[in-house]
Each structure stands twice: as structure tokens, then as C-alpha cells.
Protein backbone atom coordinates (compact mmCIF):
# COMPACT_ATOMS: atom_id res chain seq x y z
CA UNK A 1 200.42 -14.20 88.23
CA UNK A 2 200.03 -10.79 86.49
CA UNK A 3 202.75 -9.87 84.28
CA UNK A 4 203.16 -6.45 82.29
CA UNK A 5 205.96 -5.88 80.15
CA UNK A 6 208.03 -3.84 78.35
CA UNK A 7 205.74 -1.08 79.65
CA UNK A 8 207.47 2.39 77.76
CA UNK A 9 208.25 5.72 80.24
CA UNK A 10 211.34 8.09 79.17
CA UNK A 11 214.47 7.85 81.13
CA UNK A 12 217.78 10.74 81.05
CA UNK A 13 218.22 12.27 77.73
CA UNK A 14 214.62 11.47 76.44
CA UNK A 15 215.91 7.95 75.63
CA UNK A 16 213.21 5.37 76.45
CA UNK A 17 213.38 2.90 79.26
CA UNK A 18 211.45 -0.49 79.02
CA UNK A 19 209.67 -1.86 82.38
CA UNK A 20 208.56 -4.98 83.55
CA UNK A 21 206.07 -5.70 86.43
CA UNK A 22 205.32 -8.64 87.99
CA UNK A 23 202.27 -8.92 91.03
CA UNK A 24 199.73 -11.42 92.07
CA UNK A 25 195.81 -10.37 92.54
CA UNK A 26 195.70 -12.30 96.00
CA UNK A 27 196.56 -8.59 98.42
CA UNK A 28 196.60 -5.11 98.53
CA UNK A 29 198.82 -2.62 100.11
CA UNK A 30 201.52 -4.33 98.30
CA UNK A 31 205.24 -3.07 99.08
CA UNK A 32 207.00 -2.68 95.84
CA UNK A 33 210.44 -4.10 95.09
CA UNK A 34 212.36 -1.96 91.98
CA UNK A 35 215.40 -3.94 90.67
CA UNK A 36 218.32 -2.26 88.91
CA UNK A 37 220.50 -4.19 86.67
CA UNK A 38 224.59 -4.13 86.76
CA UNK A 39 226.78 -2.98 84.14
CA UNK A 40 226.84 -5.07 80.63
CA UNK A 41 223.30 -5.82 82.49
CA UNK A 42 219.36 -5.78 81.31
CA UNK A 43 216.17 -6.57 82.89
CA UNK A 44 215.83 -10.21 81.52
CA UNK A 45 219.21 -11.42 82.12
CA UNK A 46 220.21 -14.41 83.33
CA UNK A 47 217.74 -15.32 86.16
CA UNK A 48 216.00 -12.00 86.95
CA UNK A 49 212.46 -13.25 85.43
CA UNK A 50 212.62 -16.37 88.25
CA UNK A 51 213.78 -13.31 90.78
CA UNK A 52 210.74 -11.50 89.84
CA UNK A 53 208.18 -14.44 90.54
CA UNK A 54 209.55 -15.13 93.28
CA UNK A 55 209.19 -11.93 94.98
CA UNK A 56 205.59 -11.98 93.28
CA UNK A 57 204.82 -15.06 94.62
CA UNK A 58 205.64 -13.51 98.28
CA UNK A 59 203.54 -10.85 98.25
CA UNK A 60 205.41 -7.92 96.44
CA UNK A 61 204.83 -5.73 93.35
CA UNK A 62 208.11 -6.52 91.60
CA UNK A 63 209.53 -3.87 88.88
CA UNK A 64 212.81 -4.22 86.62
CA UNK A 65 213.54 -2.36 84.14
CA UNK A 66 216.04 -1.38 81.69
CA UNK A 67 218.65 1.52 81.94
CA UNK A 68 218.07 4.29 79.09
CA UNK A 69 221.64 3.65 78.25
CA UNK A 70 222.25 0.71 79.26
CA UNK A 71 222.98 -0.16 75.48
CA UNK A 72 219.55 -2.06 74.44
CA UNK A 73 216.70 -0.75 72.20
CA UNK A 74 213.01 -1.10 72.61
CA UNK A 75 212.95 -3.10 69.82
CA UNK A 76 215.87 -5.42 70.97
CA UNK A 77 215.52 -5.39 75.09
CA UNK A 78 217.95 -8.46 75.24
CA UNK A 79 220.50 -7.14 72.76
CA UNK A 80 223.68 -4.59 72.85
CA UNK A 81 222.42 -2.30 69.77
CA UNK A 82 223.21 1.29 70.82
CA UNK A 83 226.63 1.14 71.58
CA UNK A 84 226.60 5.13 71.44
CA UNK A 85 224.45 4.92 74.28
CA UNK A 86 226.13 2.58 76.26
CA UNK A 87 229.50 4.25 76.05
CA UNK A 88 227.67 7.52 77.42
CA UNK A 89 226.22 5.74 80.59
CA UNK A 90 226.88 7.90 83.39
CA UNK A 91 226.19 7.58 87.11
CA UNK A 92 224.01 10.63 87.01
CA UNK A 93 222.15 9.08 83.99
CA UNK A 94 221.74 6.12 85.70
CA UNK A 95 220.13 8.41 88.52
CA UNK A 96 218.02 10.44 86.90
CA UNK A 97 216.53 6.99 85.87
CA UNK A 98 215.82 5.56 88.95
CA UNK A 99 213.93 9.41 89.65
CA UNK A 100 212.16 8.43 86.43
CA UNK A 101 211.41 4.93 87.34
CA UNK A 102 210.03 6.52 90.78
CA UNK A 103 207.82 9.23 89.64
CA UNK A 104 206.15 6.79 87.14
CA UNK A 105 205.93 4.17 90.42
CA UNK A 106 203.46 7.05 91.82
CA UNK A 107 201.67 8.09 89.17
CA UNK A 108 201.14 5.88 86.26
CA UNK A 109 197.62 4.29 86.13
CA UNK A 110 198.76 1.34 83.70
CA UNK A 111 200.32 -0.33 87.18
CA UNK A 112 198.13 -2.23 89.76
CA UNK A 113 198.55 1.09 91.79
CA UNK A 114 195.09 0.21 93.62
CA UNK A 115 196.95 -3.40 94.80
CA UNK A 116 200.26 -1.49 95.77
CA UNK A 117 201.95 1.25 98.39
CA UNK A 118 204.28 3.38 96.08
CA UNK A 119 205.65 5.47 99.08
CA UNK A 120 206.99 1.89 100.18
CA UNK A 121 209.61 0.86 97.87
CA UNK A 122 212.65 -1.35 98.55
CA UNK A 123 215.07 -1.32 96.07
CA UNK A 124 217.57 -3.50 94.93
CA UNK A 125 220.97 -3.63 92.90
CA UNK A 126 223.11 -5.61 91.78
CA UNK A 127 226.82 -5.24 90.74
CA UNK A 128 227.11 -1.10 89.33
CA UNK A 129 223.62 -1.08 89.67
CA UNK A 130 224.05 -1.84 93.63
CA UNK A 131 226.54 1.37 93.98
CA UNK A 132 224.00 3.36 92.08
CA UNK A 133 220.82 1.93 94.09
CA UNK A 134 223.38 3.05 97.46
CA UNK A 135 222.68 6.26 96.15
CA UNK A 136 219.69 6.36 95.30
CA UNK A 137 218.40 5.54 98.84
CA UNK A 138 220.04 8.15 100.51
CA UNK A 139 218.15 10.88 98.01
CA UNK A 140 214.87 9.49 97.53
CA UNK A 141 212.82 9.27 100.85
CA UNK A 142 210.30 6.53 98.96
CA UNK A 143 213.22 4.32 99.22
CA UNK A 144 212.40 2.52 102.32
CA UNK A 145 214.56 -0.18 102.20
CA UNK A 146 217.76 -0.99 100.38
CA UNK A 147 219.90 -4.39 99.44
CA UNK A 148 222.60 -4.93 97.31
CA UNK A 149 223.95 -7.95 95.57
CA UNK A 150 227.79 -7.38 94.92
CA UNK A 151 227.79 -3.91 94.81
CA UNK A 152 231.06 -2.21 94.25
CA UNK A 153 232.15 0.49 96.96
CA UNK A 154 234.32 3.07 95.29
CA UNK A 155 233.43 4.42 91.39
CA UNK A 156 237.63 5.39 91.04
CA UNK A 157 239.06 2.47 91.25
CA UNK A 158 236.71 0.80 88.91
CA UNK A 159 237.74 3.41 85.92
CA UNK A 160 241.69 4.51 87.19
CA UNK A 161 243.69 1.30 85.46
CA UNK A 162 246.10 0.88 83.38
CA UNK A 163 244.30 2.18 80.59
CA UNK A 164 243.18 5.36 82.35
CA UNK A 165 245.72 7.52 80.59
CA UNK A 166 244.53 5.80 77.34
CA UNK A 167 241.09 6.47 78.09
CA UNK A 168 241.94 10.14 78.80
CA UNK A 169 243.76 10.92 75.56
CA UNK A 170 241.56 9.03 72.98
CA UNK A 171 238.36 10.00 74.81
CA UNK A 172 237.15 6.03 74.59
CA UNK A 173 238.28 3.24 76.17
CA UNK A 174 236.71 -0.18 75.18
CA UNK A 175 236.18 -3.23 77.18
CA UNK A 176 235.22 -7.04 75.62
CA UNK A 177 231.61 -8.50 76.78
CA UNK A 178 232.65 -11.57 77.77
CA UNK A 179 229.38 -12.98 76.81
CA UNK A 180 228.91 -11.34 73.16
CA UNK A 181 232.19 -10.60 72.81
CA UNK A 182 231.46 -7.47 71.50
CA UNK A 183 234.11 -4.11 72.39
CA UNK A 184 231.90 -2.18 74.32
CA UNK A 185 233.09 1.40 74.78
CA UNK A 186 233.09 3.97 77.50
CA UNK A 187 233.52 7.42 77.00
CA UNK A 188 235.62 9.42 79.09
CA UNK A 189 232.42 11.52 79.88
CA UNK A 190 231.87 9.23 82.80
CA UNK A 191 235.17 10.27 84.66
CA UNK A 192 234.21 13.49 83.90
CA UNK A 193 230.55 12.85 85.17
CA UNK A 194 232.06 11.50 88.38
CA UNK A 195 234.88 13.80 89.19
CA UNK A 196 232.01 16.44 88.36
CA UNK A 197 229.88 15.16 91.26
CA UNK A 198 232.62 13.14 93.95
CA UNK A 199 231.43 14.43 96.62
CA UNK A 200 227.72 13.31 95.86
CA UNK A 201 228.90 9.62 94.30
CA UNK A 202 230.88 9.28 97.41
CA UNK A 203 229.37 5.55 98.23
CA UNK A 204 231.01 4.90 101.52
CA UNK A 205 230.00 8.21 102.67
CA UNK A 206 226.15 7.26 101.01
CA UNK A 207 226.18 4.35 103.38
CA UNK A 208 227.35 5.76 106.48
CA UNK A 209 224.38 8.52 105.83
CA UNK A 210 221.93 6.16 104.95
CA UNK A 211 219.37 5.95 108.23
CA UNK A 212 217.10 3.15 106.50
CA UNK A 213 217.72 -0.69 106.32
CA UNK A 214 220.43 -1.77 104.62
CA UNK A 215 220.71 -5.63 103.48
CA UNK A 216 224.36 -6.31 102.26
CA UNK A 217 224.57 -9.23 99.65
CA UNK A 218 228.32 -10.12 98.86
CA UNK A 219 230.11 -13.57 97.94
């Protein structure tokens, strides 16, 4: 198995996004499988490397990455170092990556672009990164497939709680990592991001439009 990582391409905001690829020599015409990680997430969480040779192993050109502010570094992929960044994460950051991520699918020459079809890509999210793969699909036609894993169906009710008003007035809200147990802040930039662009981060309403397959993934 063929494995390229931490390959370097610049996401929303000129911060860099890291990318990992995994393929096997055995094909060609490969369809290609992008992953997007969830919120608190990166691209070598948990078990997203056995995820990626698995779908290698199957035939697919498999490509993670990690969100430009998803709160890692280059130099720390694994680690929650830019807070700053993290707390500015907006959905139509997180979209203008995935255009990134897409553009650099179809044109880079460091990928096995000779082994794989980049106007065949099936995408999938999981947890935030789900609701922003939803819309995703319904904008880019190179999208050609979609799944999400425990993807969340309405961005309001994941930010309007009890600390909205809290969030509002200080401009900040922070939330524990469970994990690292570090306060991880949001700024109130992404209400502002969403309430900015409802209409177009209307999930629901992304799903009923979406003409393509659709694989649903919930426990």
C-alpha cells in the first residue's frame, strides 16, 4: 500500500491544511473517497488510519485531511495548538476547504492522478463534518456520492443553549475537550457566519435537493 502524508495545500484564510492519501498500485480509474473529520476532530484520530486502508485495500484512492482551523498545526497534526484558529472555525471556512481539498484532487501532480478518476469523488463525514459534507454535495457536481456517519441535521440548535446569551455578550463561549480537557473556545463569529448564510446552511433543505446517492450512517 502507497501512503502519502501530510501532503501541504492552503485551505480558507491562507492557513495550511495537511493531507493524507492512501491507494494501492493494483488498478486504475480509481474512484476517490475524501473524508472530513467532526468537530474537536483531525485526520488521524481514533481509527481513521484503519478506515483509510480499508477503503485502500478495496479499490479506492482514500484522502483525509485536516481542517485549516480545525485547531492543529503542521507541525503538531495530532495536537490542539491554535486555539485562535479553532475558535474561528466557521461553516463557510470549513467549505471553502473542502473547494480547496477539490481543486487540488484535480490538479495536483504529487497524487497518483494517472491511477485515479477525480471527477468521481464520494465523500464522507462524520459528526459536524457530516452536516458540512451535506453541503458540500449539493454545490460541488464532482461529488458523486455522499455518506454520513452521525451527522447532525440543524446548525441552530447545536449553538442556541443555555449559554447562547453568554456567548453573545462576551463574544466567546468555551467548551471542555473531553479528551484533553482543554477549554476550547468558539467565537461568536460562527453564529454570525451562519445567520449570515441560513438559507444556504439550511441542511434539511441540502438533503431534500441533493439528486445524488445519499448513504445515511446513524446509531
Amino acid at each position: 500500500m502507497e501512503i502519502l502524508r501530510n501532503l501541504k495545500l492552503t485551505g480558507a484564510d491562507n492557513k495550511p491544511i495537511l493531507a493524507d492519501v492512501f491507494f494501492k498500485m493494483n488498478s486504475f480509474n480509481k474512484p476517490v473517497v475524501l473524508f472530513n473529520h467532526g468537530f474537536k476532530g483531525f485526520k488521524d484520530y481514533g481509527c481513521w488510519n484503519m478506515v483509510a486502508e480499508h477503503f485502500a485495500n478495496e479499490g479506492f484512492v482514500f484522502i483525509k485531511f485536516n481542517q485549516s482551523h480545525n485547531g492543529t498545526s503542521t507541525e503538531l497534526p495530532s495536537d490542539f495548538t491554535d486555539l485562535d484558529a479553532f475558535g474561528k472555525n466557521t461553516f463557510s471556512r470549513e467549505l471553502t476547504d473542502i473547494a480547496k481539498m477539490i481543486m487540488w484532487i484535480k490538479s495536483n501532480t504529487s497524487l497518483p492522478t494517472d491511477l485515479m478518476n477525480a471527477n468521481n469523488i464520494s465523500m464522507i463525514g462524520h459528526s459536524r463534518g457530516g452536516a458540512t459534507a451535506i453541503l458540500a454535495a449539493n454545490q460541488h457536481e464532482e461529488i458523486t456520492k455522499l455518506i454520513t456517519w452521525a451527522a447532525f441535521k440543524n446548525i441552530p440548535e447545536r449553538y442556541m443553549g443555555p449559554s447562547f446569551e453568554e456567548w453573545k455578550k462576551n463574544g466567546v463561549v468555551y467548551i471542555e475537550n473531553s479528551r484533553t480537557k482543554q477549554q476550547m473556545p468558539l467565537s461568536y463569529e460562527i453564529y454570525e457566519d451562519y445567520m449570515a448564510n441560513a438559507e444556504y446552511f439550511d441542511i434539511e433543505n441540502a438533503c431534500n435537493e441533493i439528486s445524488k446517492p445519499q448513504l445515511i450512517v446513524h446509531g
